[in-house]
C-alpha atoms as a PDB file:
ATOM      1  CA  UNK A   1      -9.638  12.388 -15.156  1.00  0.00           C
ATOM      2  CA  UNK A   2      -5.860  12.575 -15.476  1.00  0.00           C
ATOM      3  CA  UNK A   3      -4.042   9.776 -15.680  1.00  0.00           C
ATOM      4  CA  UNK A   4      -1.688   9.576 -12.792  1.00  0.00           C
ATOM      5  CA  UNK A   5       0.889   6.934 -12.146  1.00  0.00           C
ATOM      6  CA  UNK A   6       2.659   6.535  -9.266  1.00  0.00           C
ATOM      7  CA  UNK A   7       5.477   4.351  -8.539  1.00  0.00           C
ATOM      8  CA  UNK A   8       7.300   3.680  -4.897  1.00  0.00           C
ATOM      9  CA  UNK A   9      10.799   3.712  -5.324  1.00  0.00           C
ATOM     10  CA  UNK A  10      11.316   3.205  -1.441  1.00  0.00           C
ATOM     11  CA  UNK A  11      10.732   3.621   2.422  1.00  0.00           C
ATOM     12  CA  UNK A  12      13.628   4.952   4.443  1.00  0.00           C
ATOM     13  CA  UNK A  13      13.994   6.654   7.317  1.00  0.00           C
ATOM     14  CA  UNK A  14      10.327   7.380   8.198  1.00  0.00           C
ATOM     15  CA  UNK A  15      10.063   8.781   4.518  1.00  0.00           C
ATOM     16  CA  UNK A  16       7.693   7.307   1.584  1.00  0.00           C
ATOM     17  CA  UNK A  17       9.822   7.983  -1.640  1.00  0.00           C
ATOM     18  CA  UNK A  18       7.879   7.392  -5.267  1.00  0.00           C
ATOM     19  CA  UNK A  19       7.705   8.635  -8.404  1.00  0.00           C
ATOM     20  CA  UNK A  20       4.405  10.350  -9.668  1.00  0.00           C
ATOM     21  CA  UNK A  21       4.259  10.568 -13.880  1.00  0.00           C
ATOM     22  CA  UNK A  22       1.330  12.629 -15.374  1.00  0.00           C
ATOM     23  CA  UNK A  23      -0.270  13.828 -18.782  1.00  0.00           C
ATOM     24  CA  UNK A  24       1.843  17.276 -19.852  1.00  0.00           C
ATOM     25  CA  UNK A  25       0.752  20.221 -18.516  1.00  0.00           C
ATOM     26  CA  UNK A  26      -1.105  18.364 -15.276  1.00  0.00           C
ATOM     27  CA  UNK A  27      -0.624  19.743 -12.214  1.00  0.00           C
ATOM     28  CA  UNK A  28      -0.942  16.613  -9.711  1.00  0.00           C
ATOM     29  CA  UNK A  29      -2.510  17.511  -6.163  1.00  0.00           C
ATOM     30  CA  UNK A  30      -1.886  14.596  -4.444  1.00  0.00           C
ATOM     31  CA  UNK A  31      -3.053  13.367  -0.045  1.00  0.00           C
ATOM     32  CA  UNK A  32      -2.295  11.041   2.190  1.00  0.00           C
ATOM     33  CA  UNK A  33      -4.209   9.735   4.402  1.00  0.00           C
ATOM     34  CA  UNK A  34      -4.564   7.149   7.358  1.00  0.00           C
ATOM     35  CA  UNK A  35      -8.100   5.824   8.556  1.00  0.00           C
ATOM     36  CA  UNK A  36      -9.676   8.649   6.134  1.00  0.00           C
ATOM     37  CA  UNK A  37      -7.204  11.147   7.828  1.00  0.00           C
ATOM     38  CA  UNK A  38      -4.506  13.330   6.070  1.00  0.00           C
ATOM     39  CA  UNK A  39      -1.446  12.315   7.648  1.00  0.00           C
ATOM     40  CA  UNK A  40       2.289  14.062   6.950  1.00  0.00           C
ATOM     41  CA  UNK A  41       4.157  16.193   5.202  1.00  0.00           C
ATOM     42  CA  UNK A  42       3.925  15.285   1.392  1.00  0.00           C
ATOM     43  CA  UNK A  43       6.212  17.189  -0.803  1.00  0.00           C
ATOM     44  CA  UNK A  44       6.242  16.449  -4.645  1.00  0.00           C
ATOM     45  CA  UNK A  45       9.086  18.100  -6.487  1.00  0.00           C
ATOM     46  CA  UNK A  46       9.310  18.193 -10.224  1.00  0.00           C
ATOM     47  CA  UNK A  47      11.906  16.176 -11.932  1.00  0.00           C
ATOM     48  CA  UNK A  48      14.383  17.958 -13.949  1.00  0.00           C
ATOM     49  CA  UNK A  49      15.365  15.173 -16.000  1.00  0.00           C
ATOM     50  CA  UNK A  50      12.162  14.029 -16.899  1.00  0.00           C
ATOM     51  CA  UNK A  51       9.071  15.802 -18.260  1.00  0.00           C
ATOM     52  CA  UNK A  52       5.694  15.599 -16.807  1.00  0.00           C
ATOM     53  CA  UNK A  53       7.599  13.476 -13.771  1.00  0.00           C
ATOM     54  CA  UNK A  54       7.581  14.161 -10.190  1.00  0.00           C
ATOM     55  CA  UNK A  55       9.458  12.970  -6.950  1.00  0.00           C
ATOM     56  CA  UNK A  56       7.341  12.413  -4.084  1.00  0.00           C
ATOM     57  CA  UNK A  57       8.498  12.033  -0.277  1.00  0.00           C
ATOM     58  CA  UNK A  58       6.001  11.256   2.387  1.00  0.00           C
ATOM     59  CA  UNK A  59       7.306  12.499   5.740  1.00  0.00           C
ATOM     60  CA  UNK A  60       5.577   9.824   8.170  1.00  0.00           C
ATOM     61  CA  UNK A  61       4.933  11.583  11.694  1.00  0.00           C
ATOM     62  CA  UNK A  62       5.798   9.125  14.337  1.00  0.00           C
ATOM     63  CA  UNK A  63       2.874  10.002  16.500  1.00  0.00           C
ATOM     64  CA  UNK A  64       0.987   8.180  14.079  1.00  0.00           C
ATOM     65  CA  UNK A  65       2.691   4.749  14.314  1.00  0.00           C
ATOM     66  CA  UNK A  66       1.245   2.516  16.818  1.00  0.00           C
ATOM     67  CA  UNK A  67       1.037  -1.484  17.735  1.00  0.00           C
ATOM     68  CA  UNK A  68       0.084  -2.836  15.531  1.00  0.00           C
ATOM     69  CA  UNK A  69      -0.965  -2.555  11.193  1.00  0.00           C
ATOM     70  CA  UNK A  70      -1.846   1.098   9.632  1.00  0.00           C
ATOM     71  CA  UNK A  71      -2.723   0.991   5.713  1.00  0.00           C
ATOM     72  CA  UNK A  72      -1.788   4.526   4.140  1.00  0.00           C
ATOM     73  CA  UNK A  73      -3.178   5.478   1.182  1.00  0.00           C
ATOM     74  CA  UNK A  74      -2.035   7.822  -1.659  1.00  0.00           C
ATOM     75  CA  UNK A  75      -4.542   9.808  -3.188  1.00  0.00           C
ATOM     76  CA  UNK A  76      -5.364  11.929  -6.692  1.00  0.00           C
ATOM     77  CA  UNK A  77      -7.545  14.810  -4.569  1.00  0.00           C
ATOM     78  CA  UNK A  78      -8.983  15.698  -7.988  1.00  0.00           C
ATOM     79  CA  UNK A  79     -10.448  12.466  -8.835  1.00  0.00           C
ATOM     80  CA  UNK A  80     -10.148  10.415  -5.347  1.00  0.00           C
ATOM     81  CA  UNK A  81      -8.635   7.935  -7.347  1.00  0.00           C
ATOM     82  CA  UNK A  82      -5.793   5.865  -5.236  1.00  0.00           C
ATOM     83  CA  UNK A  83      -2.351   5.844  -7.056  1.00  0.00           C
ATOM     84  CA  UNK A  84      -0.425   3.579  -4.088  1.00  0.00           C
ATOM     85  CA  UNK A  85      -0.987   2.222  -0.775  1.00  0.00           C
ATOM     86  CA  UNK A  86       1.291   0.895   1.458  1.00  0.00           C
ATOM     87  CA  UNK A  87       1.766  -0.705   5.256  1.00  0.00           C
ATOM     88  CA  UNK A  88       3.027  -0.043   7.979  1.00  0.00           C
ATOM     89  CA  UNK A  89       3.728  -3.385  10.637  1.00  0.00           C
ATOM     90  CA  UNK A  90       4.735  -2.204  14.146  1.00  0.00           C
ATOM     91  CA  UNK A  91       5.125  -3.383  17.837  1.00  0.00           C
ATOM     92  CA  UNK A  92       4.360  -7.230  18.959  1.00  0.00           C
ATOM     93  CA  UNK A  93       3.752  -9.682  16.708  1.00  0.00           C
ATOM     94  CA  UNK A  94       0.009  -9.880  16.700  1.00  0.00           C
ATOM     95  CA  UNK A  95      -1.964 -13.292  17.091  1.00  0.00           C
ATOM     96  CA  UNK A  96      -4.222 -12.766  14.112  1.00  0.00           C
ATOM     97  CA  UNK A  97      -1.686 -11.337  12.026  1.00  0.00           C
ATOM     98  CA  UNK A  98      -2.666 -11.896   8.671  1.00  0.00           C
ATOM     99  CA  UNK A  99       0.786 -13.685   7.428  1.00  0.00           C
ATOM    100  CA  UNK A 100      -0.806 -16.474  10.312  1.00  0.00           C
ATOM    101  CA  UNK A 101      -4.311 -16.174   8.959  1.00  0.00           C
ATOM    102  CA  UNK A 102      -2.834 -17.448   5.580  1.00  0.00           C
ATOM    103  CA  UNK A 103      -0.892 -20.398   6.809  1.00  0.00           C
ATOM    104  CA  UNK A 104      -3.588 -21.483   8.300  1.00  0.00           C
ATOM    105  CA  UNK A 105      -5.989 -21.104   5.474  1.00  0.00           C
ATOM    106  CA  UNK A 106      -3.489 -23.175   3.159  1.00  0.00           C
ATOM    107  CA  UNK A 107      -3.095 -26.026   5.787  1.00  0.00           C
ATOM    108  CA  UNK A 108      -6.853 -26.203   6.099  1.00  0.00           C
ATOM    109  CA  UNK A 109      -7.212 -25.919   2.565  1.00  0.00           C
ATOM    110  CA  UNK A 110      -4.638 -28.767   1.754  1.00  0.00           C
ATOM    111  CA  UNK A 111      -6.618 -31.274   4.528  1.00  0.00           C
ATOM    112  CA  UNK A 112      -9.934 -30.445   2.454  1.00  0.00           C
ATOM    113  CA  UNK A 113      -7.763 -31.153  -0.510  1.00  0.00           C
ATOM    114  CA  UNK A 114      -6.692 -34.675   0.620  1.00  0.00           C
ATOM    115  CA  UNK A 115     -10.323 -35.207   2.132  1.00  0.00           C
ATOM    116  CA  UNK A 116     -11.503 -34.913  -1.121  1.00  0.00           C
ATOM    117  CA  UNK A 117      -9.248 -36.833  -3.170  1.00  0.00           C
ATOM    118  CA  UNK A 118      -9.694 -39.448  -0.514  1.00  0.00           C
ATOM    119  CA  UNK A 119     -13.244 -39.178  -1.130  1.00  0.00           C
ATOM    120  CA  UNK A 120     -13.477 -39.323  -4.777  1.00  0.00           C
ATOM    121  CA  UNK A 121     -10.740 -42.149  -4.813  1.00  0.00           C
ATOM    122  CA  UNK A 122     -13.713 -44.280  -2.755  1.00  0.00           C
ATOM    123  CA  UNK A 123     -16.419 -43.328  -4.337  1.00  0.00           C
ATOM    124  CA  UNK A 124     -15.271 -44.335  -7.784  1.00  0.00           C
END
């Protein structure tokens, strides 16, 4: 198994931009995929300035994006190892949302934390 790195240097424009590094002499053959689907154009380019280094750009088709969260996933076809993930937020804000999920696991979590103190402070 190679070892693959790949950094994201952005998201513009409907493009995913990273950087892919790998062993000399590696040829990378990278996917990416949505809900276990190859999705868009990925083109990886190799870096002139930089051995063993490529530039990656995801082209995202906007068919694809829809209400609501989509989790892309950046693959190593030759191992199925996953070098980078990233997500994609669109449309209205959604009631579970995770973001809200969280708040309201701390507040919970801080009146259980009180409780207990409470607790401990009267049973002592």
């Amino acid at each position: 198994m190679a070892d693959l790195t790949l950094t994201k240097t952005r998201i513009h424009a409907g493009h995913y931009e990273g950087v892919l590094t790998a062993p000399a002499g590696h040829d990378p053959e990278l996917g990416a995929f949505l809900n276990e689907q190859p999705v868009g154009e990925l083109v990886l380019t190799p870096d002139p300035d930089a051995a063993a280094t490529w530039n990656v750009v995801l082209s995202l088709p906007p068919d694809i994006l829809t209400d609501g969260i989509q989790t892309f996933l950046l693959v190593d076809q030759a191992s199925n190892t996953t070098l980078d993930s990233f997500t994609v937020i669109t449309g209205e804000p959604l009631d579970d949302d995770l973001r809200g999920e969280i708040d309201l696991l701390r507040a919970e979590l801080d009146m259980l934390k009180k409780a207990f103190r409470r607790h401990c402070v009267e049973t002592s």
